[in-house]
PDB file of N, CA and C in Angstrom:
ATOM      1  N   UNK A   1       0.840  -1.184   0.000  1.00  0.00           N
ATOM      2  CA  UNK A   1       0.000   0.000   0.000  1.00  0.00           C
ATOM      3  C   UNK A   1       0.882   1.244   0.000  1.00  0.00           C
ATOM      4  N   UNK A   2       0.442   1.711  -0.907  1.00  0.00           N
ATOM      5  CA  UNK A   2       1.033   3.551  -0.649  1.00  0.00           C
ATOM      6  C   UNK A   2       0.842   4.654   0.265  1.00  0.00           C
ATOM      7  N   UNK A   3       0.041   4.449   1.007  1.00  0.00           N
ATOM      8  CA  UNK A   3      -0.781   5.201   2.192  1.00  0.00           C
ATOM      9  C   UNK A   3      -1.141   6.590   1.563  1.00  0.00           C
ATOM     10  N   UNK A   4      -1.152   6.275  -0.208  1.00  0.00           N
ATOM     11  CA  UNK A   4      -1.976   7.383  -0.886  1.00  0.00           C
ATOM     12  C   UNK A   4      -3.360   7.429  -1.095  1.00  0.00           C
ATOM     13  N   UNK A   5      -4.030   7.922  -1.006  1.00  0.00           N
ATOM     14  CA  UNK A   5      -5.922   7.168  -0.946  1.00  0.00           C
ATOM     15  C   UNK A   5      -6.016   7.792  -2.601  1.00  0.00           C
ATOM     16  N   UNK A   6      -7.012   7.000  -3.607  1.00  0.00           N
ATOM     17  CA  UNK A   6      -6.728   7.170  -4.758  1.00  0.00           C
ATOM     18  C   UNK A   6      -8.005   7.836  -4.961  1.00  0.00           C
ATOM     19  N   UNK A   7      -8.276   8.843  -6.217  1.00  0.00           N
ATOM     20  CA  UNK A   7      -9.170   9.214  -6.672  1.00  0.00           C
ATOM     21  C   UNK A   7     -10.821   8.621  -5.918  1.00  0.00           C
ATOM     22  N   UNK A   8     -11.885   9.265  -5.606  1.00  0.00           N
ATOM     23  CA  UNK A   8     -13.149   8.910  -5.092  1.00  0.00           C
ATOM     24  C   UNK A   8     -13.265   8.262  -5.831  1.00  0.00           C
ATOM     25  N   UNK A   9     -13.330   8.520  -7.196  1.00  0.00           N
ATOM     26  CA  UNK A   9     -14.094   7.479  -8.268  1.00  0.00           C
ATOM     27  C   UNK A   9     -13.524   6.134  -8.626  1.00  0.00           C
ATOM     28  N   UNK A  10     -12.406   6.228  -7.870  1.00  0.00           N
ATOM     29  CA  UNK A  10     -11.391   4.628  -8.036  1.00  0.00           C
ATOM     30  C   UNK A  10     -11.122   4.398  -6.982  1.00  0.00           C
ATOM     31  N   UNK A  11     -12.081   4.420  -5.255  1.00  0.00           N
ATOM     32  CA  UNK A  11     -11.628   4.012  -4.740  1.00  0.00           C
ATOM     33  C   UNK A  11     -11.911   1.930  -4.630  1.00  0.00           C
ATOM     34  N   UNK A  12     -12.307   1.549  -5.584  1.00  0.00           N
ATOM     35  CA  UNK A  12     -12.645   0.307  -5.857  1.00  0.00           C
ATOM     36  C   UNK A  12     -11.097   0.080  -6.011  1.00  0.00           C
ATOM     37  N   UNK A  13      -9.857  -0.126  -6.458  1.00  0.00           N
ATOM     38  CA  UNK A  13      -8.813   0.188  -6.919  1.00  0.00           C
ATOM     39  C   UNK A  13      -7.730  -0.007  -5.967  1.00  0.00           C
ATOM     40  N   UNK A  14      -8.118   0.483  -5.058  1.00  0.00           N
ATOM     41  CA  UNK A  14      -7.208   0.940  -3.386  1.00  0.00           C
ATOM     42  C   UNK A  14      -6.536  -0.005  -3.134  1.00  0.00           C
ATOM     43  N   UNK A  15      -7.323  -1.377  -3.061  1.00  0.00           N
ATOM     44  CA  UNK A  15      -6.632  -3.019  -3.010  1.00  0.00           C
ATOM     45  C   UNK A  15      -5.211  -3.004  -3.515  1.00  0.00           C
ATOM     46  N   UNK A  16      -5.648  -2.095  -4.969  1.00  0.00           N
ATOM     47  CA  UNK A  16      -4.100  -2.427  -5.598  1.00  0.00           C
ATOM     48  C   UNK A  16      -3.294  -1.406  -5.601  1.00  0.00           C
ATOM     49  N   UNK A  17      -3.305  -0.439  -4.452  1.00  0.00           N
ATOM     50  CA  UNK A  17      -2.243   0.765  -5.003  1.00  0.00           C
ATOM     51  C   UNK A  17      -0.848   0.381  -4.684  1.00  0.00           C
ATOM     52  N   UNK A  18      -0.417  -0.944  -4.177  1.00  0.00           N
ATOM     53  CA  UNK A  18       0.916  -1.129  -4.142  1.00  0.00           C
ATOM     54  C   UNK A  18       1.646  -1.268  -5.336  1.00  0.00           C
ATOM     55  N   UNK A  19       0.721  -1.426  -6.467  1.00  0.00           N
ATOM     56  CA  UNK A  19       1.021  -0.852  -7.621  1.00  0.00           C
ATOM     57  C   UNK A  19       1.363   0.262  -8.115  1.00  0.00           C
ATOM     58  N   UNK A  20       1.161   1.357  -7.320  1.00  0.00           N
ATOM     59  CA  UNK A  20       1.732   2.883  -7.532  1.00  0.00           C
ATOM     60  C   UNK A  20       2.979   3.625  -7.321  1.00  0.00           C
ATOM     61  N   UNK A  21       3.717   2.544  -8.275  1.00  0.00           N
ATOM     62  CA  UNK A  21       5.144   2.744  -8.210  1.00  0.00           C
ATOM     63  C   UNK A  21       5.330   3.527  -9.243  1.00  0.00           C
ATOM     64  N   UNK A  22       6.680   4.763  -8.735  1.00  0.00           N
ATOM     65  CA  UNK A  22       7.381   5.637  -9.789  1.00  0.00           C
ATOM     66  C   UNK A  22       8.109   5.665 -10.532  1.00  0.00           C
ATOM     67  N   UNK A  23       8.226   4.338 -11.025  1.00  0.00           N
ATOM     68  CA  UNK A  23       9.714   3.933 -11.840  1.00  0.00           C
ATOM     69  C   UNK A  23       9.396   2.588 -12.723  1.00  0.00           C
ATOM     70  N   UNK A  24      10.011   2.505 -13.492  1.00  0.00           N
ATOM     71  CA  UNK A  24       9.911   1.426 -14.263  1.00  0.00           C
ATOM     72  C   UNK A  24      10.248   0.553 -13.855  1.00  0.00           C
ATOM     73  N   UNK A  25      11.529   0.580 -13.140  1.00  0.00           N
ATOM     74  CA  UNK A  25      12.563  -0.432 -12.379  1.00  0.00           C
ATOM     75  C   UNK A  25      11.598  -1.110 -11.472  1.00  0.00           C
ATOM     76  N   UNK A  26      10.794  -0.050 -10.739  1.00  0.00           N
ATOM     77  CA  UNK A  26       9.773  -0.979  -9.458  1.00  0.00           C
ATOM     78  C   UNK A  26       8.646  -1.578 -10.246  1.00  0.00           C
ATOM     79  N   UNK A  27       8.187  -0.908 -11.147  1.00  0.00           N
ATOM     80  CA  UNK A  27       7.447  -1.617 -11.524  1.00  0.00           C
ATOM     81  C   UNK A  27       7.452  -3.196 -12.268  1.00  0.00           C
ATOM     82  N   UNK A  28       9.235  -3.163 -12.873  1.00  0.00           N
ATOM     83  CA  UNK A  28       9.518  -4.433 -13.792  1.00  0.00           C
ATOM     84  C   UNK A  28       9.706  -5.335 -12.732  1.00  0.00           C
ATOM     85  N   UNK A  29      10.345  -5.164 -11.226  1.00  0.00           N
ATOM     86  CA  UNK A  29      10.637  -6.067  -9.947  1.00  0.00           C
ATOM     87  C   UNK A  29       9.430  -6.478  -9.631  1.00  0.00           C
ATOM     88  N   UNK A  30       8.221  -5.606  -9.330  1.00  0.00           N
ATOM     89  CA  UNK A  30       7.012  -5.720  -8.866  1.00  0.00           C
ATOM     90  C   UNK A  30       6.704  -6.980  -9.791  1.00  0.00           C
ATOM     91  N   UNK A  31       6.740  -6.892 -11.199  1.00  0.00           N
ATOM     92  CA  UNK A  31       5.897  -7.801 -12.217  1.00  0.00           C
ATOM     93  C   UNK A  31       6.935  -9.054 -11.448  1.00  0.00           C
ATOM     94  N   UNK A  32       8.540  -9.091 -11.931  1.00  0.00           N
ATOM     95  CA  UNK A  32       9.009 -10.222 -11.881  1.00  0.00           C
ATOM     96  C   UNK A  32       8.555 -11.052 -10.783  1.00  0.00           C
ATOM     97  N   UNK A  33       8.050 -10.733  -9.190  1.00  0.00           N
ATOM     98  CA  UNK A  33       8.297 -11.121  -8.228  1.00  0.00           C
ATOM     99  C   UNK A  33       6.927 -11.219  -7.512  1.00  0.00           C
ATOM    100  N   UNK A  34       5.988 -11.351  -8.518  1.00  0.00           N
ATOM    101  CA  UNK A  34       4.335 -10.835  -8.346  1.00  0.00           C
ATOM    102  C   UNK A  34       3.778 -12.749  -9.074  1.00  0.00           C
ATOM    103  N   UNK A  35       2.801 -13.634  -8.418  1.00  0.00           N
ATOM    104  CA  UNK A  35       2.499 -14.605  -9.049  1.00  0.00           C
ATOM    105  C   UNK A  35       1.852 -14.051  -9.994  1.00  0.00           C
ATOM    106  N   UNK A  36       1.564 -15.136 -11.292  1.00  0.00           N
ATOM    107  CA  UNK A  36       0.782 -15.020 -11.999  1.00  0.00           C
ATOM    108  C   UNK A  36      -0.376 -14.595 -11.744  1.00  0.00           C
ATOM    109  N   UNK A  37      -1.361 -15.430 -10.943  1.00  0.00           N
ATOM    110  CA  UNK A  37      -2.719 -14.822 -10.216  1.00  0.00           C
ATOM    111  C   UNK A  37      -2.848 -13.067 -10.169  1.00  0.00           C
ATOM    112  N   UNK A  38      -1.756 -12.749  -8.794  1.00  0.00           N
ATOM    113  CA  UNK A  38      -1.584 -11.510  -8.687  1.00  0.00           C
ATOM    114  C   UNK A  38      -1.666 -10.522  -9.851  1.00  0.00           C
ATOM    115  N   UNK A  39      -0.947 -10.746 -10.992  1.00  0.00           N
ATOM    116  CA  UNK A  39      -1.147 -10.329 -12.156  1.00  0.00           C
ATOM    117  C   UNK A  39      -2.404  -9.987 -12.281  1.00  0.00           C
ATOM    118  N   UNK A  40      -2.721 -11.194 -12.737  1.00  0.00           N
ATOM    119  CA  UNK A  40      -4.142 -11.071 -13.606  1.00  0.00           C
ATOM    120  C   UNK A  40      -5.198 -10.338 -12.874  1.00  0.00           C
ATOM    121  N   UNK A  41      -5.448 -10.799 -10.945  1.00  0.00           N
ATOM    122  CA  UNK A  41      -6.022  -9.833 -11.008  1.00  0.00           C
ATOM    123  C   UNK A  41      -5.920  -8.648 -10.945  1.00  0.00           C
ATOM    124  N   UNK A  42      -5.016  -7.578 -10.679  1.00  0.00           N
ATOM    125  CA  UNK A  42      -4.826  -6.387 -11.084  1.00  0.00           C
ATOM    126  C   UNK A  42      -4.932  -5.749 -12.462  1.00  0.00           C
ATOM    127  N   UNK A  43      -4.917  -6.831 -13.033  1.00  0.00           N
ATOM    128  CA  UNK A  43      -5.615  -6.508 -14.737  1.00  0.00           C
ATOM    129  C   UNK A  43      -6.259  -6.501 -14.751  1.00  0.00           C
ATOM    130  N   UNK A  44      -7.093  -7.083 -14.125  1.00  0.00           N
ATOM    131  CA  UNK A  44      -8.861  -7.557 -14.380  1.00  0.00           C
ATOM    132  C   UNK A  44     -10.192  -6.330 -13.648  1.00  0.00           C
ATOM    133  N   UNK A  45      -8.886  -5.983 -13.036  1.00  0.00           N
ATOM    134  CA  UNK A  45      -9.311  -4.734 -12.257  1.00  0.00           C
ATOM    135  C   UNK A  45      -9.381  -3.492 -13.092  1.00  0.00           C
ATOM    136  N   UNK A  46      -7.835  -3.487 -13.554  1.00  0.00           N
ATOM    137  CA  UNK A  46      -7.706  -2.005 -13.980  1.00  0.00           C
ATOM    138  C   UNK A  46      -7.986  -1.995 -15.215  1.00  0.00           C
ATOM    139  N   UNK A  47      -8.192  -3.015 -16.003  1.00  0.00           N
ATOM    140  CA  UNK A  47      -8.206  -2.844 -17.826  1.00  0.00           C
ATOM    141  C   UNK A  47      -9.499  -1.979 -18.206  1.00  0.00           C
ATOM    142  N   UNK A  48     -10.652  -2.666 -17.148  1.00  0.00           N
ATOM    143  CA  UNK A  48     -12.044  -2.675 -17.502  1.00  0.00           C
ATOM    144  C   UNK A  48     -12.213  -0.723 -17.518  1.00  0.00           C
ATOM    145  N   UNK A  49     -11.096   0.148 -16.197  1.00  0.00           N
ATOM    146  CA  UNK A  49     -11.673   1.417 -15.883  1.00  0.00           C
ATOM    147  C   UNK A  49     -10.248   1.816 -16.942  1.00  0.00           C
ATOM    148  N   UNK A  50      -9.725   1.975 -18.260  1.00  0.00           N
ATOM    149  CA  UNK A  50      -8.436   2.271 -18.247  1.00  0.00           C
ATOM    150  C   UNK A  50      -9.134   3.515 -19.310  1.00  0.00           C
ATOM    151  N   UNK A  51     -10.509   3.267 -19.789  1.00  0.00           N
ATOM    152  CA  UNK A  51     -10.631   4.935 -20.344  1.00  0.00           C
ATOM    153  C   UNK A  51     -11.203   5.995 -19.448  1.00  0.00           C
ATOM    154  N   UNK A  52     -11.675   5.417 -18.493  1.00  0.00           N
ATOM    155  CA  UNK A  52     -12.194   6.325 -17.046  1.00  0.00           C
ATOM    156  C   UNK A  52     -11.037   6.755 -16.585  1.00  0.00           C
ATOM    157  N   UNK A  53      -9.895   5.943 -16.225  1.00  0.00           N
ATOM    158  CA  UNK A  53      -8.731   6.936 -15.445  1.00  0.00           C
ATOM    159  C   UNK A  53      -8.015   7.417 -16.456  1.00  0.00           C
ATOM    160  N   UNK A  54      -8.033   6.855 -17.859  1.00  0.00           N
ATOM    161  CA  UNK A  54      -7.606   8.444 -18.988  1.00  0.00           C
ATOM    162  C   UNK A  54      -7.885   9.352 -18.860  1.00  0.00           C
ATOM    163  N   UNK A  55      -9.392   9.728 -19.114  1.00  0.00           N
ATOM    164  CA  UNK A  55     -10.108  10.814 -18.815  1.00  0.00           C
ATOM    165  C   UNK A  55      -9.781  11.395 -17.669  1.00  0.00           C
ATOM    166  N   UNK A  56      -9.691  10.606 -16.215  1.00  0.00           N
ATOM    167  CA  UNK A  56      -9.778  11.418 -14.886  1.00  0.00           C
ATOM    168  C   UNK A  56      -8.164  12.252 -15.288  1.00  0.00           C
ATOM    169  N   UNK A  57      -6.994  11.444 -15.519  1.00  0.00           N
ATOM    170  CA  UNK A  57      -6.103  12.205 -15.067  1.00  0.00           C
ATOM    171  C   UNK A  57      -5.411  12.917 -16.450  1.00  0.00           C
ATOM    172  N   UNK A  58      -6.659  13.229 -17.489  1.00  0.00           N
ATOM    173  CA  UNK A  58      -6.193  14.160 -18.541  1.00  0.00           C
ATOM    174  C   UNK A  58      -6.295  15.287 -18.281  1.00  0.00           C
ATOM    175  N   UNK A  59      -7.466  15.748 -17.359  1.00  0.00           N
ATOM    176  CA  UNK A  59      -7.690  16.891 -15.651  1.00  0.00           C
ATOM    177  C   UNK A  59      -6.287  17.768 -16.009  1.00  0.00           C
ATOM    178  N   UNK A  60      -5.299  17.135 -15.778  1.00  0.00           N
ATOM    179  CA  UNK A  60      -4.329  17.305 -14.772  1.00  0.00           C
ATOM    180  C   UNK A  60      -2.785  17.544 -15.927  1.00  0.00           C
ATOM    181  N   UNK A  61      -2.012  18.785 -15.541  1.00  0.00           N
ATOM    182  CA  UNK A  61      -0.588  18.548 -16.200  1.00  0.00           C
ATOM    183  C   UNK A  61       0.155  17.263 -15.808  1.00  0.00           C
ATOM    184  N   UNK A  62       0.905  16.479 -16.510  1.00  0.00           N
ATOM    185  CA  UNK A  62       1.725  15.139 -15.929  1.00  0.00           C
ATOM    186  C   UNK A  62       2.861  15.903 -14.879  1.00  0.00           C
ATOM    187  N   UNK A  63       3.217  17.215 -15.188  1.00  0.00           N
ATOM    188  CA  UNK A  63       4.161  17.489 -13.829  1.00  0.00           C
ATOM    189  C   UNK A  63       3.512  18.184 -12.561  1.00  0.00           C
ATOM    190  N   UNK A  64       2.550  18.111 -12.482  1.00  0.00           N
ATOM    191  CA  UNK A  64       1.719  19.133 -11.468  1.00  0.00           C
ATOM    192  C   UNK A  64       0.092  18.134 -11.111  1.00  0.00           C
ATOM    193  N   UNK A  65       0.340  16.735 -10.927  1.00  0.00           N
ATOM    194  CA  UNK A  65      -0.849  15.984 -10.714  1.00  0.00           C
ATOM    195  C   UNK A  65      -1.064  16.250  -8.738  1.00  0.00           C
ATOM    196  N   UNK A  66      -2.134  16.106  -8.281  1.00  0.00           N
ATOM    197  CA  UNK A  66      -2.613  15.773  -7.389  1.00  0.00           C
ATOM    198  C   UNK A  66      -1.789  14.865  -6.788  1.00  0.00           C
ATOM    199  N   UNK A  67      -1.724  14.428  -5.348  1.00  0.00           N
ATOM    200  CA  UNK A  67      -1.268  12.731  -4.824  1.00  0.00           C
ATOM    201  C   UNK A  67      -2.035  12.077  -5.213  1.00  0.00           C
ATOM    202  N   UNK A  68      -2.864  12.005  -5.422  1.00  0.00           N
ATOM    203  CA  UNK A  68      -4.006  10.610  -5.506  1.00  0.00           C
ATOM    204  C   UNK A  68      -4.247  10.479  -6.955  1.00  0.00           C
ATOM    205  N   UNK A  69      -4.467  11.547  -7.875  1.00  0.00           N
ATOM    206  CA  UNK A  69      -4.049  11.547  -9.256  1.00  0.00           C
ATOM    207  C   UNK A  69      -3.101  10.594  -9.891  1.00  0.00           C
ATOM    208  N   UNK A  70      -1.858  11.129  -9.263  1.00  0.00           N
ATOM    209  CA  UNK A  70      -0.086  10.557  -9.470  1.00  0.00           C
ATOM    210  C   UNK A  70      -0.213   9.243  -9.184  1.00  0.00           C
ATOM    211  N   UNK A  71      -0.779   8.957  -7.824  1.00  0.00           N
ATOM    212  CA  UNK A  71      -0.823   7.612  -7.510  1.00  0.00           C
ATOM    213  C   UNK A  71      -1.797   6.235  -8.536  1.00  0.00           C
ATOM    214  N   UNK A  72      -2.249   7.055  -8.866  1.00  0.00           N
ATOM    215  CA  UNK A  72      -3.479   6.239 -10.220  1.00  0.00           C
ATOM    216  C   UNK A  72      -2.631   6.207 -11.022  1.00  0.00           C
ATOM    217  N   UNK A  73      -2.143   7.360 -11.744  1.00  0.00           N
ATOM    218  CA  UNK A  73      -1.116   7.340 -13.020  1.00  0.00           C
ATOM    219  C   UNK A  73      -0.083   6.243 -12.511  1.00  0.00           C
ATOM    220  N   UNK A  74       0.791   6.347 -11.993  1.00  0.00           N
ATOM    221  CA  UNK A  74       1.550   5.083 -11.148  1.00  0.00           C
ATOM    222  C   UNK A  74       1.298   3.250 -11.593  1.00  0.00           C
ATOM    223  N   UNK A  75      -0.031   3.642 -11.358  1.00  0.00           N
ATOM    224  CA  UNK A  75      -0.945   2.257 -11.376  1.00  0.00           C
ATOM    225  C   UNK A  75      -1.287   2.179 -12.739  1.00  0.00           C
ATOM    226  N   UNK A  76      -1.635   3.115 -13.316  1.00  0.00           N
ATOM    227  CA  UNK A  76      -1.688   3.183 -14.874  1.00  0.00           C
ATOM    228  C   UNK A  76      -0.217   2.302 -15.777  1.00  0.00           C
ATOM    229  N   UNK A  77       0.926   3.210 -15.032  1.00  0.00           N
ATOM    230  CA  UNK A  77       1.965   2.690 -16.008  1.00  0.00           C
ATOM    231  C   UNK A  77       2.100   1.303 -15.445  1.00  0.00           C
ATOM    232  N   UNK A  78       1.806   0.966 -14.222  1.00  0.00           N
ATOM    233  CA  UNK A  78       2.076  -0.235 -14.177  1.00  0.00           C
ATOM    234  C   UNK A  78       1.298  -1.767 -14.852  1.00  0.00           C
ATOM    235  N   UNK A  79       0.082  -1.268 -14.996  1.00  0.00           N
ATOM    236  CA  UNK A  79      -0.837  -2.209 -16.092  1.00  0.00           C
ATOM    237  C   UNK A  79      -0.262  -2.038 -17.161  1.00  0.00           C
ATOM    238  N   UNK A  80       1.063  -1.148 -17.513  1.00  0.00           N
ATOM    239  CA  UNK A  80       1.794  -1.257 -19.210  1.00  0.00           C
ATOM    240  C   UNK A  80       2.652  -2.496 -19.219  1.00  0.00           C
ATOM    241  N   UNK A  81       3.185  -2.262 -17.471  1.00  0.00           N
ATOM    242  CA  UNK A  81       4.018  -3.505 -17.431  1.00  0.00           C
ATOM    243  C   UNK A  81       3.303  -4.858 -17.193  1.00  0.00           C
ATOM    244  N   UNK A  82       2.324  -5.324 -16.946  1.00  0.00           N
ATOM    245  CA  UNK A  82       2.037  -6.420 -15.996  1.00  0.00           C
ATOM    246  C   UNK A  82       1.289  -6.660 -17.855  1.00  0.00           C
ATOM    247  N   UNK A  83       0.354  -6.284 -18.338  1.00  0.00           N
ATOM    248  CA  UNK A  83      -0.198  -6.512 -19.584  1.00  0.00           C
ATOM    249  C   UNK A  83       0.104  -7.559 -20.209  1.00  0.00           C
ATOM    250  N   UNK A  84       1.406  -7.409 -21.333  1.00  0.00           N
ATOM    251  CA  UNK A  84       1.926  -8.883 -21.635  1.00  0.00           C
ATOM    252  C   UNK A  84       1.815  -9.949 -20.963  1.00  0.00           C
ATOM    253  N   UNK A  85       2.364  -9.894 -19.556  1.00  0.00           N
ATOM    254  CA  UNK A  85       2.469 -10.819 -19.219  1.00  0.00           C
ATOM    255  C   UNK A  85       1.318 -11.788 -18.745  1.00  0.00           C
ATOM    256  N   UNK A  86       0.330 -10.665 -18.295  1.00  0.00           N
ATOM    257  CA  UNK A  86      -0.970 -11.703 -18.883  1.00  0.00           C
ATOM    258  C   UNK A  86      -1.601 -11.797 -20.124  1.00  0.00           C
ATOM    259  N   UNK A  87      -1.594 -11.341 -21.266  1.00  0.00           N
ATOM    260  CA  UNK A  87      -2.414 -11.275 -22.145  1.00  0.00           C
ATOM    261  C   UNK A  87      -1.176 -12.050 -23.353  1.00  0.00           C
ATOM    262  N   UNK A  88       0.164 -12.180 -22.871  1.00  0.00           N
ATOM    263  CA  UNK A  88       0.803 -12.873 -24.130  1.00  0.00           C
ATOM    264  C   UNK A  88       1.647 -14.072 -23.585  1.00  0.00           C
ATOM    265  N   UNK A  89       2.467 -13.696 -22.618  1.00  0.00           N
ATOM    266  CA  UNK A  89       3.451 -14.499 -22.393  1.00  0.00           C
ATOM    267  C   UNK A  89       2.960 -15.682 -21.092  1.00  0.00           C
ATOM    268  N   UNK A  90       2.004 -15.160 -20.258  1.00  0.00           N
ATOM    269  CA  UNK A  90       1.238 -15.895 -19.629  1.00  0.00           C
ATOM    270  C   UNK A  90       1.786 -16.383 -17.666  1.00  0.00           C
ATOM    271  N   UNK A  91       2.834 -15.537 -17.938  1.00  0.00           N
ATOM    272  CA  UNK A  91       3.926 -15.670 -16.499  1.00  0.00           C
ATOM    273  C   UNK A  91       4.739 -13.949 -16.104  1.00  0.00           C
ATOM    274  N   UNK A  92       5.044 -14.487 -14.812  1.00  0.00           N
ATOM    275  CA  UNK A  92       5.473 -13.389 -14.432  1.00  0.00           C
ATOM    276  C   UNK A  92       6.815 -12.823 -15.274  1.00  0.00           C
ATOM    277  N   UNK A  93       7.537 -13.404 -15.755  1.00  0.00           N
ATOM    278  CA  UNK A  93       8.729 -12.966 -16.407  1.00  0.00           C
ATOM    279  C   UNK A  93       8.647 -13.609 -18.041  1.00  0.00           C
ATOM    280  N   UNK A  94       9.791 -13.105 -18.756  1.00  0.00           N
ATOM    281  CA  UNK A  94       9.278 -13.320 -20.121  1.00  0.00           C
ATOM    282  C   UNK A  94      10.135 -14.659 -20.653  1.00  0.00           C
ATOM    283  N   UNK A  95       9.749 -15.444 -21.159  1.00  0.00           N
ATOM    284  CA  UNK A  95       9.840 -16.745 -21.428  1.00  0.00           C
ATOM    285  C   UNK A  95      11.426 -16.475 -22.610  1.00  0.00           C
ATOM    286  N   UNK A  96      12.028 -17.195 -22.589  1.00  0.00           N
ATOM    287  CA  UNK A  96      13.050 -17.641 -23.222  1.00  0.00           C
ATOM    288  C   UNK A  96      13.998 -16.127 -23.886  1.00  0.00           C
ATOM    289  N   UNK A  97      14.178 -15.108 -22.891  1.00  0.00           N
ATOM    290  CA  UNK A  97      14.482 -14.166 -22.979  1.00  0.00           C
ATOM    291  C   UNK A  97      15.509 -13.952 -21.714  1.00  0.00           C
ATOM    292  N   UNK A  98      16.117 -12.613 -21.688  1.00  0.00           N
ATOM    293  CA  UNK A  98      17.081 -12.203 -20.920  1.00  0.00           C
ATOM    294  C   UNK A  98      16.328 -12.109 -19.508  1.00  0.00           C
ATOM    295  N   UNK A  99      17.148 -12.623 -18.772  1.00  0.00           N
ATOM    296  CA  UNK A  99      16.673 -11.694 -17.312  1.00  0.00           C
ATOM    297  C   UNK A  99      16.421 -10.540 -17.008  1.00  0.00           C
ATOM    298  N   UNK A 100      15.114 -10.169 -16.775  1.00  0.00           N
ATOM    299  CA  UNK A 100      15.002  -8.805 -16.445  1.00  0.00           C
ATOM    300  C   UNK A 100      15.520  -7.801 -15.980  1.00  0.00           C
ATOM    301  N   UNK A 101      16.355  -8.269 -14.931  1.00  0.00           N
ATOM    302  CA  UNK A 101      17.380  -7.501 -14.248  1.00  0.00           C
ATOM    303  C   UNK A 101      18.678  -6.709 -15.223  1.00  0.00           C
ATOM    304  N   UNK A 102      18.758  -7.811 -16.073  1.00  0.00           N
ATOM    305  CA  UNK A 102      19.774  -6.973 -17.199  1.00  0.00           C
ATOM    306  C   UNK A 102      19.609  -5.842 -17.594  1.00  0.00           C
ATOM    307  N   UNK A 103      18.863  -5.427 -17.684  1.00  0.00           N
ATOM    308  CA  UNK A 103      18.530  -3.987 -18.385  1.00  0.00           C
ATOM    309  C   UNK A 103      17.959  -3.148 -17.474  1.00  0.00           C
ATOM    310  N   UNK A 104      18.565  -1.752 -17.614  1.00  0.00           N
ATOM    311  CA  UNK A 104      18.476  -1.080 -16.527  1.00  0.00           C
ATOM    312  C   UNK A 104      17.711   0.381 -17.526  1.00  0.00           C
ATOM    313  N   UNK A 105      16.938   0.747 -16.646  1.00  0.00           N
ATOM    314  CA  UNK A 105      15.929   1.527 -17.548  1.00  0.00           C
ATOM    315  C   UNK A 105      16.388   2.850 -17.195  1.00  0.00           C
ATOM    316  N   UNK A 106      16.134   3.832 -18.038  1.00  0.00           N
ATOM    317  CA  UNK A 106      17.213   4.911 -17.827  1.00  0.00           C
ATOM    318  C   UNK A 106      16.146   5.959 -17.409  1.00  0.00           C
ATOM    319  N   UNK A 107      15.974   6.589 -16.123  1.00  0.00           N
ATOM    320  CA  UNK A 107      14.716   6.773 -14.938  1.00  0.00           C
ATOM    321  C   UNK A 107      14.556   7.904 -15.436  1.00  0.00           C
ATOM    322  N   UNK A 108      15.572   8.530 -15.652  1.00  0.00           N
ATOM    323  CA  UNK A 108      15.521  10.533 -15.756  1.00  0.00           C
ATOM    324  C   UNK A 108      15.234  10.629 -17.230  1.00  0.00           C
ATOM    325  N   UNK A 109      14.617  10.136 -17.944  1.00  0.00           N
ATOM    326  CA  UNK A 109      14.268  10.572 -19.309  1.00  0.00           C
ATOM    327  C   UNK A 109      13.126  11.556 -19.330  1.00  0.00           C
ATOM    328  N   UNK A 110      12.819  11.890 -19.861  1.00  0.00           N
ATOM    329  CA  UNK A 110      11.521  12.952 -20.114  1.00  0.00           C
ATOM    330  C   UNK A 110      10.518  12.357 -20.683  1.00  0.00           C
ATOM    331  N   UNK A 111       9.376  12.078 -20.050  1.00  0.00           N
ATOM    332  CA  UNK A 111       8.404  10.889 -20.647  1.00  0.00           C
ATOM    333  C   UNK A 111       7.280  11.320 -21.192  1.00  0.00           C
ATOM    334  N   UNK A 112       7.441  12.223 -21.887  1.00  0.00           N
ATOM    335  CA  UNK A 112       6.472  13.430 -22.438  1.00  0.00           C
ATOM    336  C   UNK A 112       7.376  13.625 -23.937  1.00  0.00           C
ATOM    337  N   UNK A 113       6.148  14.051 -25.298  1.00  0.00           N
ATOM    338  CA  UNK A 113       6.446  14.265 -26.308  1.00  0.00           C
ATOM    339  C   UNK A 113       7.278  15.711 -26.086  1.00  0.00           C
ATOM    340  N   UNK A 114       8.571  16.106 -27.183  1.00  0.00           N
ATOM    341  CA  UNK A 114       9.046  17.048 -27.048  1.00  0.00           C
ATOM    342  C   UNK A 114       8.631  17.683 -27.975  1.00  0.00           C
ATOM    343  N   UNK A 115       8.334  19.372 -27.422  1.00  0.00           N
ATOM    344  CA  UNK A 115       7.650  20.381 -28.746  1.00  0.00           C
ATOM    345  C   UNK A 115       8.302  20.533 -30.090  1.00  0.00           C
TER     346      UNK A 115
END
């Protein structure tokens, strides 16, 4: 848990805000080290509301969100990561590929289109 309370309209959601990680890195550890189950249901959760929390946190500049906003977005990028792995590869890590750990994601990029 994040001890962030998430949007009113997602507080259905709350279960999973240990998903509201700021980094790719936590989020790729989170997937590796998360059962399958766990997966899925946090997908099953978040896929169904994923044009509702578009909308909620389009509200909002990406550098100037709310806590509870940020903390959804969080949870957002993290259904980018967990996705495949239920909908293709079917496990927590990716089948006949590198260890995840190899690759180190480069945190300080600017994750926004440039003008």
């Amino acid at each position: 848990m994040t001890g962030t309370a998430l949007p009113a309209a997602f507080a259905d959601l709350q279960a999973f805000d240990a998903w509201a990680l700021p980094t790719e890195t936590e989020r790729n550890a989170r997937r590796m080290a998360s059962t399958q189950a766990d997966l899925e249901a946090f997908a099953k959760a978040m896929i169904p509301r994923l044009d509702d929390i578009a909308a909620h946190l389009n509200a909002y500049p990406l550098d100037a969100m709310p806590p509870d906003a940020l903390a959804l977005f969080h949870m957002l990028m993290s259904v980018a990561e967990v996705a495949p792995a239920v909908e293709s590869y079917r496990r927590p890590v990716v089948p006949f590929g590198f260890a995840g750990g190899r690759f180190k994601a480069q945190e300080d990029a600017p994750r926004r289109p440039l003008p």
